[in-house]
PDB file of N, CA and C in Angstrom:
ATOM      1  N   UNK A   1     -16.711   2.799   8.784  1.00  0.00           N
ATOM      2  CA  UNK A   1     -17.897   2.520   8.046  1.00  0.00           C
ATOM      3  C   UNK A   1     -17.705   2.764   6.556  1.00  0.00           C
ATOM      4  N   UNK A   2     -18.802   2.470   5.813  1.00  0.00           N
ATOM      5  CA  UNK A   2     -18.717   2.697   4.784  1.00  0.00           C
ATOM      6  C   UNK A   2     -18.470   3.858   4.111  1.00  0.00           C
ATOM      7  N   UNK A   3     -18.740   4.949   4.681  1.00  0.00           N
ATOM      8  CA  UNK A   3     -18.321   6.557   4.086  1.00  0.00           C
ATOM      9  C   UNK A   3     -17.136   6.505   4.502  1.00  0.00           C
ATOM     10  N   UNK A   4     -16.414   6.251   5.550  1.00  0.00           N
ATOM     11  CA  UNK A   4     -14.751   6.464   6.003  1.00  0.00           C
ATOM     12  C   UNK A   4     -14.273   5.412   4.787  1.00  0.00           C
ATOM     13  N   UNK A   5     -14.378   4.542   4.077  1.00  0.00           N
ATOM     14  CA  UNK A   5     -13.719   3.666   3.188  1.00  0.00           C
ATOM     15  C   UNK A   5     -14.212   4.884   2.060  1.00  0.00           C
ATOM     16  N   UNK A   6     -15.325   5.571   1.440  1.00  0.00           N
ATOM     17  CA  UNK A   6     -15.012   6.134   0.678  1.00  0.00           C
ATOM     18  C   UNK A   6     -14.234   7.339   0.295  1.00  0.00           C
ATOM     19  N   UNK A   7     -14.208   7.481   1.354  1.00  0.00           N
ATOM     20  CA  UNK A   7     -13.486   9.243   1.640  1.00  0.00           C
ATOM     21  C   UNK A   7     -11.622   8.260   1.642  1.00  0.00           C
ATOM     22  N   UNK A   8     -11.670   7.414   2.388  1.00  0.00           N
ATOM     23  CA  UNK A   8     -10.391   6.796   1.714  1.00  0.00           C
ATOM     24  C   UNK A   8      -9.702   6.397   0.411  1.00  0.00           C
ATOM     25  N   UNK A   9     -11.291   6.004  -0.526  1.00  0.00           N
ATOM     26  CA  UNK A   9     -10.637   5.591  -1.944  1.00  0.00           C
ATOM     27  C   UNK A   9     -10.822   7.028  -2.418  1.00  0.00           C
ATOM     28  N   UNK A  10     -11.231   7.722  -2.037  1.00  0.00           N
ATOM     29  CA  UNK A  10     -11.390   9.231  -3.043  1.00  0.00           C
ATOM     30  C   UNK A  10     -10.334   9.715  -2.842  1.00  0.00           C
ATOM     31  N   UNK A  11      -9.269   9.568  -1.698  1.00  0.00           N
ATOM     32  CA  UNK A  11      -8.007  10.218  -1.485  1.00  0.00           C
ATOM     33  C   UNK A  11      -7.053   9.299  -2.052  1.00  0.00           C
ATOM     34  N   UNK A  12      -7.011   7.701  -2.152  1.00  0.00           N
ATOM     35  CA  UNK A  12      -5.546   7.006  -2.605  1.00  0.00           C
ATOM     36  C   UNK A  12      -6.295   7.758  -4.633  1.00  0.00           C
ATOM     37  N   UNK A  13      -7.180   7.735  -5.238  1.00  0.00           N
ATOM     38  CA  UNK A  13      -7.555   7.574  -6.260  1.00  0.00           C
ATOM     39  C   UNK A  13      -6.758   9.300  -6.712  1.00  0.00           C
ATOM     40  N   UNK A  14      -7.449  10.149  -5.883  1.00  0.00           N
ATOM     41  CA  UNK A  14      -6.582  11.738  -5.936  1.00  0.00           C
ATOM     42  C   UNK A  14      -5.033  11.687  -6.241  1.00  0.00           C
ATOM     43  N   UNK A  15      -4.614  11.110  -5.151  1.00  0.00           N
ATOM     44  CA  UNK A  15      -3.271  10.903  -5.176  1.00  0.00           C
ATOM     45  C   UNK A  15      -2.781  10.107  -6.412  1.00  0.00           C
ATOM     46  N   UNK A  16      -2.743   9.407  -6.989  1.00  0.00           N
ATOM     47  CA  UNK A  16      -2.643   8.023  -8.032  1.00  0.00           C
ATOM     48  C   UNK A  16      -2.269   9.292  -9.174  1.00  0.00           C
ATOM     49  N   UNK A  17      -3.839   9.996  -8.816  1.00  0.00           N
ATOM     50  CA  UNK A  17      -4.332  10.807 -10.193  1.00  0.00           C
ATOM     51  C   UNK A  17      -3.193  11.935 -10.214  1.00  0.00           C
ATOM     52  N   UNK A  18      -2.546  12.495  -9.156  1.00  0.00           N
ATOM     53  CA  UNK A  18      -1.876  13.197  -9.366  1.00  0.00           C
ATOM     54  C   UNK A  18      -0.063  12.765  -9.846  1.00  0.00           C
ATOM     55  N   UNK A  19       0.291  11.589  -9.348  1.00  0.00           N
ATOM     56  CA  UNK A  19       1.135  10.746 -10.162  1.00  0.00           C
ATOM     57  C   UNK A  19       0.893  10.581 -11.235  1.00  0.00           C
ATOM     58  N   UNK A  20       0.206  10.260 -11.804  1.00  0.00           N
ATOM     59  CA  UNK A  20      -0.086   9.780 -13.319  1.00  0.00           C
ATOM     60  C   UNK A  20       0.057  11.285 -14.371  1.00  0.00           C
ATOM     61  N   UNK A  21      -0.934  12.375 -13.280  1.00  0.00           N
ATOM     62  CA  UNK A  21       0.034  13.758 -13.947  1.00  0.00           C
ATOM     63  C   UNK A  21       1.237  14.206 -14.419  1.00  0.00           C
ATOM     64  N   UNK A  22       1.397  14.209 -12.942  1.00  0.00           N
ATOM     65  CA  UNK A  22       3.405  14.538 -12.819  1.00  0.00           C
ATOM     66  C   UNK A  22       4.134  13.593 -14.136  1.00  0.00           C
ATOM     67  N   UNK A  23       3.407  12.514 -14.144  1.00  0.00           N
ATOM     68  CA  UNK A  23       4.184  11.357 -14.820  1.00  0.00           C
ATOM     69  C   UNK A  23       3.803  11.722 -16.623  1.00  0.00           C
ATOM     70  N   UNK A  24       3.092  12.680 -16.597  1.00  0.00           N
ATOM     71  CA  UNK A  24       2.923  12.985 -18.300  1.00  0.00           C
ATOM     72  C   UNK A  24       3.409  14.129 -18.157  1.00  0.00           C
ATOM     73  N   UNK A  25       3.440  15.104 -17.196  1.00  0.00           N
ATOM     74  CA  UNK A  25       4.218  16.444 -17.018  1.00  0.00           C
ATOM     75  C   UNK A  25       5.384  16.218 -17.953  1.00  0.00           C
ATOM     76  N   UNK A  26       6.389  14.950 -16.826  1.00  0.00           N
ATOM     77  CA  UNK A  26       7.516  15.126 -16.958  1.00  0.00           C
ATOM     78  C   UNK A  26       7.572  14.164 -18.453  1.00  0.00           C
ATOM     79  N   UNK A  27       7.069  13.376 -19.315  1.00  0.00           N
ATOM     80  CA  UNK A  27       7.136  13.204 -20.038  1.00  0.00           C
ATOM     81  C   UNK A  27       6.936  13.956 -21.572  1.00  0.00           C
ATOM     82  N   UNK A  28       6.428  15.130 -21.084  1.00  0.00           N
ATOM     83  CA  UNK A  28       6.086  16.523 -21.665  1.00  0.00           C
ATOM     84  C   UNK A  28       7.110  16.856 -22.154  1.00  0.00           C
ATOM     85  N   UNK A  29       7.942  17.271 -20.783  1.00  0.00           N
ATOM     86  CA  UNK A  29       8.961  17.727 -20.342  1.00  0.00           C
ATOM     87  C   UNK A  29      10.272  17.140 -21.188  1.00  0.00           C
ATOM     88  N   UNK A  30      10.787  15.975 -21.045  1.00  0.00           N
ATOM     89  CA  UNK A  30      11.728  15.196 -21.208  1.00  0.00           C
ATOM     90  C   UNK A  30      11.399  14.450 -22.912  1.00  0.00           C
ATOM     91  N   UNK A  31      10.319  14.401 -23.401  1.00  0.00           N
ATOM     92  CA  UNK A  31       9.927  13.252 -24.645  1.00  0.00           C
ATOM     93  C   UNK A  31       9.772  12.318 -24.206  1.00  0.00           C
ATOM     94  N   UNK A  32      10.088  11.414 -23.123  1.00  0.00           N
ATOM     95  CA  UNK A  32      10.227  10.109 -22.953  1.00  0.00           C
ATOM     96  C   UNK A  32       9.442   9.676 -21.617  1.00  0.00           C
ATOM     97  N   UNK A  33       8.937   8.598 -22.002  1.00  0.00           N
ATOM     98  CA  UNK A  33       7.890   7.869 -20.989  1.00  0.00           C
ATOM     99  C   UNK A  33       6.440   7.946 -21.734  1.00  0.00           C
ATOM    100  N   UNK A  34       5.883   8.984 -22.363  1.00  0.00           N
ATOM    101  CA  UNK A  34       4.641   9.609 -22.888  1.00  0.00           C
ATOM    102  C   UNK A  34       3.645   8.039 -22.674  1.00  0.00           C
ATOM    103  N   UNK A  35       4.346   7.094 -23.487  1.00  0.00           N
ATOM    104  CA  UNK A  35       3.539   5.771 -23.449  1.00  0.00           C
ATOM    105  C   UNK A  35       3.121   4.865 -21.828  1.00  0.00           C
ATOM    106  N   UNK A  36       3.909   5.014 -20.890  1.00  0.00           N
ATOM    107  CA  UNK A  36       3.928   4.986 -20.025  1.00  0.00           C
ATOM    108  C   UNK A  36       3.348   5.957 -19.078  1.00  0.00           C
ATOM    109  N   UNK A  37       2.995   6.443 -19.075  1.00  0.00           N
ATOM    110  CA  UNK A  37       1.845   7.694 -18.412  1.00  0.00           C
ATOM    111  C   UNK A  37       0.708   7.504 -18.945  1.00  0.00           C
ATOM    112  N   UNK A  38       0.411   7.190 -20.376  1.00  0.00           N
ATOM    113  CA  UNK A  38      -0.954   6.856 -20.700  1.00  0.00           C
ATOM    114  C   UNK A  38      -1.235   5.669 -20.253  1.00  0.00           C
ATOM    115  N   UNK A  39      -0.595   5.007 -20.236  1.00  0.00           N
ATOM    116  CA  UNK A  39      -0.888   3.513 -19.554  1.00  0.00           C
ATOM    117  C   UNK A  39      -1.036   4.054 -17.652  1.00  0.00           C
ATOM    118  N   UNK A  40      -0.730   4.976 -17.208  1.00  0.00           N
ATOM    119  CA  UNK A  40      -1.363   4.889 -16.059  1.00  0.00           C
ATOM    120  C   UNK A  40      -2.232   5.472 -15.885  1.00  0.00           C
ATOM    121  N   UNK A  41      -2.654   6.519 -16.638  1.00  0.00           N
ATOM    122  CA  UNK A  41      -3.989   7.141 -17.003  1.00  0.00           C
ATOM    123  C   UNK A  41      -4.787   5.986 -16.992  1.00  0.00           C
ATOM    124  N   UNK A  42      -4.556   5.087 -18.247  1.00  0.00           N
ATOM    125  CA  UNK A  42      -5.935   4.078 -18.804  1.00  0.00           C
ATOM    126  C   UNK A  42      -5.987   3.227 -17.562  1.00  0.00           C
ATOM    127  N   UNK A  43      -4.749   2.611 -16.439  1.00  0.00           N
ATOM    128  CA  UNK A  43      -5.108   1.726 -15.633  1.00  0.00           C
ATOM    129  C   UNK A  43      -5.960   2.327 -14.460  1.00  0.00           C
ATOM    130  N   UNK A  44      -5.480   3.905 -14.186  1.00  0.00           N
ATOM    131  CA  UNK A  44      -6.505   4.207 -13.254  1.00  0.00           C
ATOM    132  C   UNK A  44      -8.281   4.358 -13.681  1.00  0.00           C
ATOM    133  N   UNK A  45      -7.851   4.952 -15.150  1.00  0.00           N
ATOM    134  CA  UNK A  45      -9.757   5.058 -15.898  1.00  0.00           C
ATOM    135  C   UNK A  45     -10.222   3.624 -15.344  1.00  0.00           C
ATOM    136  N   UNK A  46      -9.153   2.169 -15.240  1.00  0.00           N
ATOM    137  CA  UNK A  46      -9.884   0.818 -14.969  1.00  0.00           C
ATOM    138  C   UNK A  46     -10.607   1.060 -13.484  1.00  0.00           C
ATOM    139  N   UNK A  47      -9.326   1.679 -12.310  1.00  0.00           N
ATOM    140  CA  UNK A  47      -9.783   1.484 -11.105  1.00  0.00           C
ATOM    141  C   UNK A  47     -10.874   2.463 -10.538  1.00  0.00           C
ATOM    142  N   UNK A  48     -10.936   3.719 -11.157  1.00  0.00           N
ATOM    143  CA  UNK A  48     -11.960   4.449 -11.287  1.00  0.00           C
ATOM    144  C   UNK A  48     -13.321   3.957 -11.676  1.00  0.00           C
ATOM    145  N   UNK A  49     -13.634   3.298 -12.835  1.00  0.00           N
ATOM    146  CA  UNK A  49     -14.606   2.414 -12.977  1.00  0.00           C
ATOM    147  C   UNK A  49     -14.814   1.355 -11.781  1.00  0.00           C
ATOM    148  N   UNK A  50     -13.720   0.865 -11.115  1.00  0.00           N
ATOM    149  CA  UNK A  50     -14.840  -0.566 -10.587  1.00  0.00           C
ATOM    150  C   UNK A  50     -15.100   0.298  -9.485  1.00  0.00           C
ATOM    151  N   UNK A  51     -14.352   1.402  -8.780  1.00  0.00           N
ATOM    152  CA  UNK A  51     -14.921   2.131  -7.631  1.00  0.00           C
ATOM    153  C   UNK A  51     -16.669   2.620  -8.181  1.00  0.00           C
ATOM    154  N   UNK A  52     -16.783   2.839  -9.491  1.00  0.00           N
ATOM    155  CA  UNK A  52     -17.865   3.927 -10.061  1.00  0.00           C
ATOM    156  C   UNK A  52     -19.011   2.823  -9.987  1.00  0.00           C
ATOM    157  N   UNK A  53     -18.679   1.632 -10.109  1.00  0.00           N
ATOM    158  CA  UNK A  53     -19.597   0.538 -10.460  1.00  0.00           C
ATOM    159  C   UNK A  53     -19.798  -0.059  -8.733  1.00  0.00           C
ATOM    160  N   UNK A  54     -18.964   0.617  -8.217  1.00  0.00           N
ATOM    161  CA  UNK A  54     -19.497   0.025  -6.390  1.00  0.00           C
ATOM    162  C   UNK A  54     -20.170   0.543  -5.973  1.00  0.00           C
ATOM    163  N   UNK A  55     -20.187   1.519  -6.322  1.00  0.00           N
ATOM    164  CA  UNK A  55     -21.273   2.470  -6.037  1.00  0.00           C
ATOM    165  C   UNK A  55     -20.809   3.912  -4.974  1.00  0.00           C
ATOM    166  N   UNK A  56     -19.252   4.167  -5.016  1.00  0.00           N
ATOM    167  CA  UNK A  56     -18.438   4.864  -4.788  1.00  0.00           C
ATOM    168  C   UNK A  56     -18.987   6.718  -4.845  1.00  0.00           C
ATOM    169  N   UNK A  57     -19.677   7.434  -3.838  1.00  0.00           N
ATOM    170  CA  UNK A  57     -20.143   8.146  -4.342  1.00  0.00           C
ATOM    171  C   UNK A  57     -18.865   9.386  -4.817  1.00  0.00           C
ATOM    172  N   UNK A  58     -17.685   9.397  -4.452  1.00  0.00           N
ATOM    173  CA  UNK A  58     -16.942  10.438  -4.989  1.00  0.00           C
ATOM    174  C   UNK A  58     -16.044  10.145  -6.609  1.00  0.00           C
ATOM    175  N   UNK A  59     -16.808   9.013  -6.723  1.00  0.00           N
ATOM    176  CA  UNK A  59     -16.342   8.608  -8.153  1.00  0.00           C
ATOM    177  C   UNK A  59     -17.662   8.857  -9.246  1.00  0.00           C
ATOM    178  N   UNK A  60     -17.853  10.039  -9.924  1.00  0.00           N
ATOM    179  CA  UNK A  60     -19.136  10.502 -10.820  1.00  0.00           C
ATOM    180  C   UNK A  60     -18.901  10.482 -12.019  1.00  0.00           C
ATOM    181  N   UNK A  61     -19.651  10.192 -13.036  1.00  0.00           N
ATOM    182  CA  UNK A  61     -19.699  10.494 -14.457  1.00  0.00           C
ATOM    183  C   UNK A  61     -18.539  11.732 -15.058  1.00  0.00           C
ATOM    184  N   UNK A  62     -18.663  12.280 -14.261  1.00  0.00           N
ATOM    185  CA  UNK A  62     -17.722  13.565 -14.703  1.00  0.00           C
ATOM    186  C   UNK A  62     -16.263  13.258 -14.377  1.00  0.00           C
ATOM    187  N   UNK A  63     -15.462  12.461 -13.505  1.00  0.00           N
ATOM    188  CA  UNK A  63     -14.753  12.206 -13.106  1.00  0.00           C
ATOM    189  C   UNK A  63     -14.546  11.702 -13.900  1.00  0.00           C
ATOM    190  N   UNK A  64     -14.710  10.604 -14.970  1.00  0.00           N
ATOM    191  CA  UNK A  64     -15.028   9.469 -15.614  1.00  0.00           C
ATOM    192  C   UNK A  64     -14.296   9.992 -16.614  1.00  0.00           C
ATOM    193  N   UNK A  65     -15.535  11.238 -17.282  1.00  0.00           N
ATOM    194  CA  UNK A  65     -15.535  12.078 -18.483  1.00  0.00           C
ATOM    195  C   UNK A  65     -14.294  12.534 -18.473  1.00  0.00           C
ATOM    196  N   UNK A  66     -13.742  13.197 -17.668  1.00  0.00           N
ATOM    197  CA  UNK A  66     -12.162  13.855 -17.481  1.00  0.00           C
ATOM    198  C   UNK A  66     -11.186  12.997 -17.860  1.00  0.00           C
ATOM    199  N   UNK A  67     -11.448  11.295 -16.790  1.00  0.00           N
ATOM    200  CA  UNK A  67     -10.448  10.872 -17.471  1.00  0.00           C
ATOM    201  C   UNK A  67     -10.259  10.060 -18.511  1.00  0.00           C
ATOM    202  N   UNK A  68     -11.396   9.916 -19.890  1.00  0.00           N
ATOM    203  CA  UNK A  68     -11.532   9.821 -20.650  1.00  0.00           C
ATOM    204  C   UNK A  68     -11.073  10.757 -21.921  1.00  0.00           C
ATOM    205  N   UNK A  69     -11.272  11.819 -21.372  1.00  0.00           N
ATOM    206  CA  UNK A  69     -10.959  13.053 -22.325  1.00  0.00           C
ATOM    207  C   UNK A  69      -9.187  13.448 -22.684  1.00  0.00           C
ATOM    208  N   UNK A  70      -8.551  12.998 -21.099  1.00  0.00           N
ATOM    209  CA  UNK A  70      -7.105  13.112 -21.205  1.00  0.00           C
ATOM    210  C   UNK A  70      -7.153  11.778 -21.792  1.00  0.00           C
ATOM    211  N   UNK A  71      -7.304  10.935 -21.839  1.00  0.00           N
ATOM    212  CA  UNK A  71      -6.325   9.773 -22.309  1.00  0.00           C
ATOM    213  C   UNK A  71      -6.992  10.051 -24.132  1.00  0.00           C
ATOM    214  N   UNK A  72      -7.687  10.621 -24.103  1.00  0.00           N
ATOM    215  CA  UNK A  72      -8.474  10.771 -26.137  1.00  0.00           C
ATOM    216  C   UNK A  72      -7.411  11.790 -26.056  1.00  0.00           C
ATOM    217  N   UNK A  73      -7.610  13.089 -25.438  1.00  0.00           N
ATOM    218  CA  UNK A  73      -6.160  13.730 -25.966  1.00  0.00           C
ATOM    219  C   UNK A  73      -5.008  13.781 -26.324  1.00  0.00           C
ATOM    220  N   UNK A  74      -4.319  12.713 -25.808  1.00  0.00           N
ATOM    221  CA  UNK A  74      -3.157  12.314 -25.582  1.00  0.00           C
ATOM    222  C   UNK A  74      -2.933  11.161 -26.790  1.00  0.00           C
ATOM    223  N   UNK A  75      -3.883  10.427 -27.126  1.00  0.00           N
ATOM    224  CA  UNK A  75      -3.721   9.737 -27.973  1.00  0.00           C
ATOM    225  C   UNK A  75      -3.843  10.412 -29.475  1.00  0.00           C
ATOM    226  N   UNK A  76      -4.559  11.441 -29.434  1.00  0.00           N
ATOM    227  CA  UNK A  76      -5.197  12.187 -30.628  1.00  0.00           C
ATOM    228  C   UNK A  76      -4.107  13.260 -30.856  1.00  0.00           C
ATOM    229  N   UNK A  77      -3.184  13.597 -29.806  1.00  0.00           N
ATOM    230  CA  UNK A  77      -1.732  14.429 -29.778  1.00  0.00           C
ATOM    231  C   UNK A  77      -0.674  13.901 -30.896  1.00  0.00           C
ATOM    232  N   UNK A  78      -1.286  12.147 -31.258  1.00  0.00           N
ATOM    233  CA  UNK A  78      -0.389  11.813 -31.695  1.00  0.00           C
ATOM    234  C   UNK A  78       0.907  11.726 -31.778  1.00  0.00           C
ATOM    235  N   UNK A  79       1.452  11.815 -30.668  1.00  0.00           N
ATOM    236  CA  UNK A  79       3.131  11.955 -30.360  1.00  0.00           C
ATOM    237  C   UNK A  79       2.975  10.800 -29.396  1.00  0.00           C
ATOM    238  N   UNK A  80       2.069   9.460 -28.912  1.00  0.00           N
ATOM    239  CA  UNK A  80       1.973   9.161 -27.749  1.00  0.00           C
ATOM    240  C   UNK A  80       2.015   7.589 -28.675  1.00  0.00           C
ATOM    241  N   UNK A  81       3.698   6.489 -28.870  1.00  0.00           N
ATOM    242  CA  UNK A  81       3.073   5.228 -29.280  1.00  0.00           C
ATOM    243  C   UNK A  81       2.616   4.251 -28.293  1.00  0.00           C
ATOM    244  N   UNK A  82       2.052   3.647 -28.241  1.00  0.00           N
ATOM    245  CA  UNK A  82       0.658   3.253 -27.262  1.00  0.00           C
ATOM    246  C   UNK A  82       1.436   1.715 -27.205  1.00  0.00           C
ATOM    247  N   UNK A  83       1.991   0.932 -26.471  1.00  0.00           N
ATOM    248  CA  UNK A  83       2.146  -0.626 -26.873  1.00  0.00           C
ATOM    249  C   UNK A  83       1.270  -1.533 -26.941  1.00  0.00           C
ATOM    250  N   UNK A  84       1.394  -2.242 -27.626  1.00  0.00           N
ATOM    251  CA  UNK A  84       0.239  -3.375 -27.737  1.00  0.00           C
ATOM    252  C   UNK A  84      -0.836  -3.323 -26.883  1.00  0.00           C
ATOM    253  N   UNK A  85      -0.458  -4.130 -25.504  1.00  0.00           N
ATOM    254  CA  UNK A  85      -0.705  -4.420 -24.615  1.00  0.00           C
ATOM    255  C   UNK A  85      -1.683  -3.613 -24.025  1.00  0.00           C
ATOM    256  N   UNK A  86      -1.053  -2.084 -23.886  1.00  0.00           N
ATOM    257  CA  UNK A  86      -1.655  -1.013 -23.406  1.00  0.00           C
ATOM    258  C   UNK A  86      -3.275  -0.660 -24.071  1.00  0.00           C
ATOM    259  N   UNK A  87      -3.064  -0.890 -25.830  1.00  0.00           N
ATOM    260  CA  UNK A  87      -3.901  -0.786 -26.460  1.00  0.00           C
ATOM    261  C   UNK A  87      -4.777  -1.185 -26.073  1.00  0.00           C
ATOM    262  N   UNK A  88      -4.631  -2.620 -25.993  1.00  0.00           N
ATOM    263  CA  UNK A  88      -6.304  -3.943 -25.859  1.00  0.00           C
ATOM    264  C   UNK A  88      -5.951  -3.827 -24.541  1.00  0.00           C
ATOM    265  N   UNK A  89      -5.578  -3.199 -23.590  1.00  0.00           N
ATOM    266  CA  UNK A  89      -6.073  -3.039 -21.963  1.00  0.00           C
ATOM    267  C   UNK A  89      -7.091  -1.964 -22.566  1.00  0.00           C
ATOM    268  N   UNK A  90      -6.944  -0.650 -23.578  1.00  0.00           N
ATOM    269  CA  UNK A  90      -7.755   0.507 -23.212  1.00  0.00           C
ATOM    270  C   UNK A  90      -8.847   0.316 -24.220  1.00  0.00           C
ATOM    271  N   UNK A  91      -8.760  -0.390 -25.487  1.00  0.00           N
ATOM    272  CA  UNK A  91      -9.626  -1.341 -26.096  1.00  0.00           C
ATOM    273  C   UNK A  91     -11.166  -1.959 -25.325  1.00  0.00           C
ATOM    274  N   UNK A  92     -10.438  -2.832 -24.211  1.00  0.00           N
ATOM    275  CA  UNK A  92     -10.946  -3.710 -24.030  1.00  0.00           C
ATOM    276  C   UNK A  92     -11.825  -2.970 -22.651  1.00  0.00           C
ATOM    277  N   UNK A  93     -11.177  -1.794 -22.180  1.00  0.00           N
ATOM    278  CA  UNK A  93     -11.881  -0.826 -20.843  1.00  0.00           C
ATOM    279  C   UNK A  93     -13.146  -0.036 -21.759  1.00  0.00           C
ATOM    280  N   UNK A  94     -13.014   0.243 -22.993  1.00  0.00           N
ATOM    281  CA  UNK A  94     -13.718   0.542 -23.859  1.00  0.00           C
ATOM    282  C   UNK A  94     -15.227   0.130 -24.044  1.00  0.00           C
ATOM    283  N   UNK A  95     -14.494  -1.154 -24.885  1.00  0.00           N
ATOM    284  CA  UNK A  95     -15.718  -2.115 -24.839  1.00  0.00           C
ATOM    285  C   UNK A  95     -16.881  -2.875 -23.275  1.00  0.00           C
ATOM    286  N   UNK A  96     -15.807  -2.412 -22.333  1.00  0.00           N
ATOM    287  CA  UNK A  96     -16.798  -2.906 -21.002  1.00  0.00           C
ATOM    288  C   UNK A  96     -17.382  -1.913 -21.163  1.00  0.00           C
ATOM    289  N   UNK A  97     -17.272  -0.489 -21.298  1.00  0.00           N
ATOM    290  CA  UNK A  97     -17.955   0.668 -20.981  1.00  0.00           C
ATOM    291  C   UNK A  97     -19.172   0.859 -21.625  1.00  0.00           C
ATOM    292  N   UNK A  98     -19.225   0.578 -23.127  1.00  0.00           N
ATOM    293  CA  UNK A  98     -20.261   0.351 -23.989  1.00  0.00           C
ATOM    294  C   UNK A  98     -21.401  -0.904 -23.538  1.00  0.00           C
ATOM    295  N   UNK A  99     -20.575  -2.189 -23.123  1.00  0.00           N
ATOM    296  CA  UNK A  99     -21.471  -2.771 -22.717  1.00  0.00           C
ATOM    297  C   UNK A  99     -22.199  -2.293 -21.542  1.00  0.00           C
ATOM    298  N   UNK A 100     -21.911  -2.239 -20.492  1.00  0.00           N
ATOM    299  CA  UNK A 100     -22.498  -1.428 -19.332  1.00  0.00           C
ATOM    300  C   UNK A 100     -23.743  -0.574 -19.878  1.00  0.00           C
ATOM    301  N   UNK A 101     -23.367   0.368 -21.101  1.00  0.00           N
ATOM    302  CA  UNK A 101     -24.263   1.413 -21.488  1.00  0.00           C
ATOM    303  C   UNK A 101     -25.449   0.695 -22.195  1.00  0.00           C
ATOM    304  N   UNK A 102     -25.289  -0.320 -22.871  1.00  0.00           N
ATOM    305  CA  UNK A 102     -25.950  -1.175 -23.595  1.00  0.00           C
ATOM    306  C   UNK A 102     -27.246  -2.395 -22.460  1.00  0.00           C
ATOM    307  N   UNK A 103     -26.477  -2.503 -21.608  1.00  0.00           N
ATOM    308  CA  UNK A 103     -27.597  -3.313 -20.336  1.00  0.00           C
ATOM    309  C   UNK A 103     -28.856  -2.526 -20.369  1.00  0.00           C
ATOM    310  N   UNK A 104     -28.966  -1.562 -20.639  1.00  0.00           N
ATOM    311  CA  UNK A 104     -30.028  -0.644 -19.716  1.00  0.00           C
ATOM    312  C   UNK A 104     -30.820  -0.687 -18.542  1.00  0.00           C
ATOM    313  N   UNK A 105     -31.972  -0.396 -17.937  1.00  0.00           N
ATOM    314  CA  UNK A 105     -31.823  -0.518 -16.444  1.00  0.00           C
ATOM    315  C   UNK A 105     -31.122   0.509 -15.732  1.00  0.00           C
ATOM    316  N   UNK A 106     -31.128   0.128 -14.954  1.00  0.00           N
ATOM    317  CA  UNK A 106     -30.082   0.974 -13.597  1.00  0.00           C
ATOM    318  C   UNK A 106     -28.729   1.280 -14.076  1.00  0.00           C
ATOM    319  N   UNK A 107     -27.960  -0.022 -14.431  1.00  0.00           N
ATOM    320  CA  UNK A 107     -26.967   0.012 -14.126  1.00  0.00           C
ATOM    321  C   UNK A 107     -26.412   0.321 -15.882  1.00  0.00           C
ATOM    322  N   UNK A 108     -27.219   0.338 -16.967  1.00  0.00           N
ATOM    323  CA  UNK A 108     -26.962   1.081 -18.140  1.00  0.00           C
ATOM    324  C   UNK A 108     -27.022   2.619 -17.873  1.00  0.00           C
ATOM    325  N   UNK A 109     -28.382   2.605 -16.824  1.00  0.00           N
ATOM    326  CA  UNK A 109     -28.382   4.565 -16.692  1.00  0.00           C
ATOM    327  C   UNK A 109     -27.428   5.162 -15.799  1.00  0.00           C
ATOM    328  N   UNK A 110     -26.410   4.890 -15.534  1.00  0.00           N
ATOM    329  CA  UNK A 110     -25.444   4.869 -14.804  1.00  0.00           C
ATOM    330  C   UNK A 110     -24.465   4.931 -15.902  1.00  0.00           C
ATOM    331  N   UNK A 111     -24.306   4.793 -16.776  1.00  0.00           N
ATOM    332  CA  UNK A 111     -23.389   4.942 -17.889  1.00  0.00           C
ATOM    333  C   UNK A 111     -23.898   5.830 -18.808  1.00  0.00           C
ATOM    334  N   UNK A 112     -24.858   6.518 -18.792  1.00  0.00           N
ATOM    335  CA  UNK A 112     -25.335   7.334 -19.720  1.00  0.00           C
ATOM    336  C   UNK A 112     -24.186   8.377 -19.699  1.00  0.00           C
ATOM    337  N   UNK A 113     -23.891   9.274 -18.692  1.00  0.00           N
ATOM    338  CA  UNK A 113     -22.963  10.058 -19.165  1.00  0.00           C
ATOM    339  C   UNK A 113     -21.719   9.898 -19.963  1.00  0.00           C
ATOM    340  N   UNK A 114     -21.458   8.724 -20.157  1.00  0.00           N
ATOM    341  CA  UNK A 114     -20.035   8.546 -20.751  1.00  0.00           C
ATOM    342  C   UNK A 114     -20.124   8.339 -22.107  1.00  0.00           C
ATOM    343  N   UNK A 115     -19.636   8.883 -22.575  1.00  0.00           N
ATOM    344  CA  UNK A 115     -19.292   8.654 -24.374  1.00  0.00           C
ATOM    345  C   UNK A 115     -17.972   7.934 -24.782  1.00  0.00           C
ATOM    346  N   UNK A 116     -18.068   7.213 -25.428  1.00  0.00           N
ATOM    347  CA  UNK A 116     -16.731   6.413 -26.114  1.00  0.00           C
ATOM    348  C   UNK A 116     -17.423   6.235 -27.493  1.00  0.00           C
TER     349      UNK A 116
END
């Protein structure tokens, strides 16, 4: 049913999330990759959103907020060059987010917690 599919995406999304860790750990660690770990940060902030927008209940504002906050850190660390590409992917995850907040209604108050 529908709660066994969410309790499923809350565990592949956990897991992902904890790769994408390890994967800036070791870029910590080593210097190299840094750009590549933020890019899996920002692609999961994507898949995190469309779960958040399904209406996914283990995907919350705060979840959101977290992984918003690492990928502003990381960029604001300034040691992290970002490629193009990566940019206007996290650009452009940006600007959906604002719009969302901008609908108002339901599905704007549903974005209230998030700041960009």
């Amino acid at each position: 049913g529908a709660a066994r599919d969410a309790d499923s995406v809350a565990v592949c999304l956990k897991k992902s999330l904890k790769i994408a860790s390890a994967a800036q750990q070791a870029a910590a660690t080593t210097g190299a990759g840094a750009g590549d770990a933020l890019a899996l940060f920002i692609t999961l902030l994507n898949k995190y959103l469309y779960f958040f927008e399904q209406g996914c209940p283990s995907v919350t504002p705060t979840v959101l907020r977290g992984l918003l906050e690492v990928i502003s850190n990381e960029l604001s660390s300034g040691e992290v060059q970002m490629p193009p590409d990566v940019e206007a992917y996290y650009s452009a995850t940006l600007r959906h987010i604002r719009h969302q907040k901008a609908k108002g209604g339901e599905a704007g108050a549903r974005y209230d917690g998030l700041t960009v």
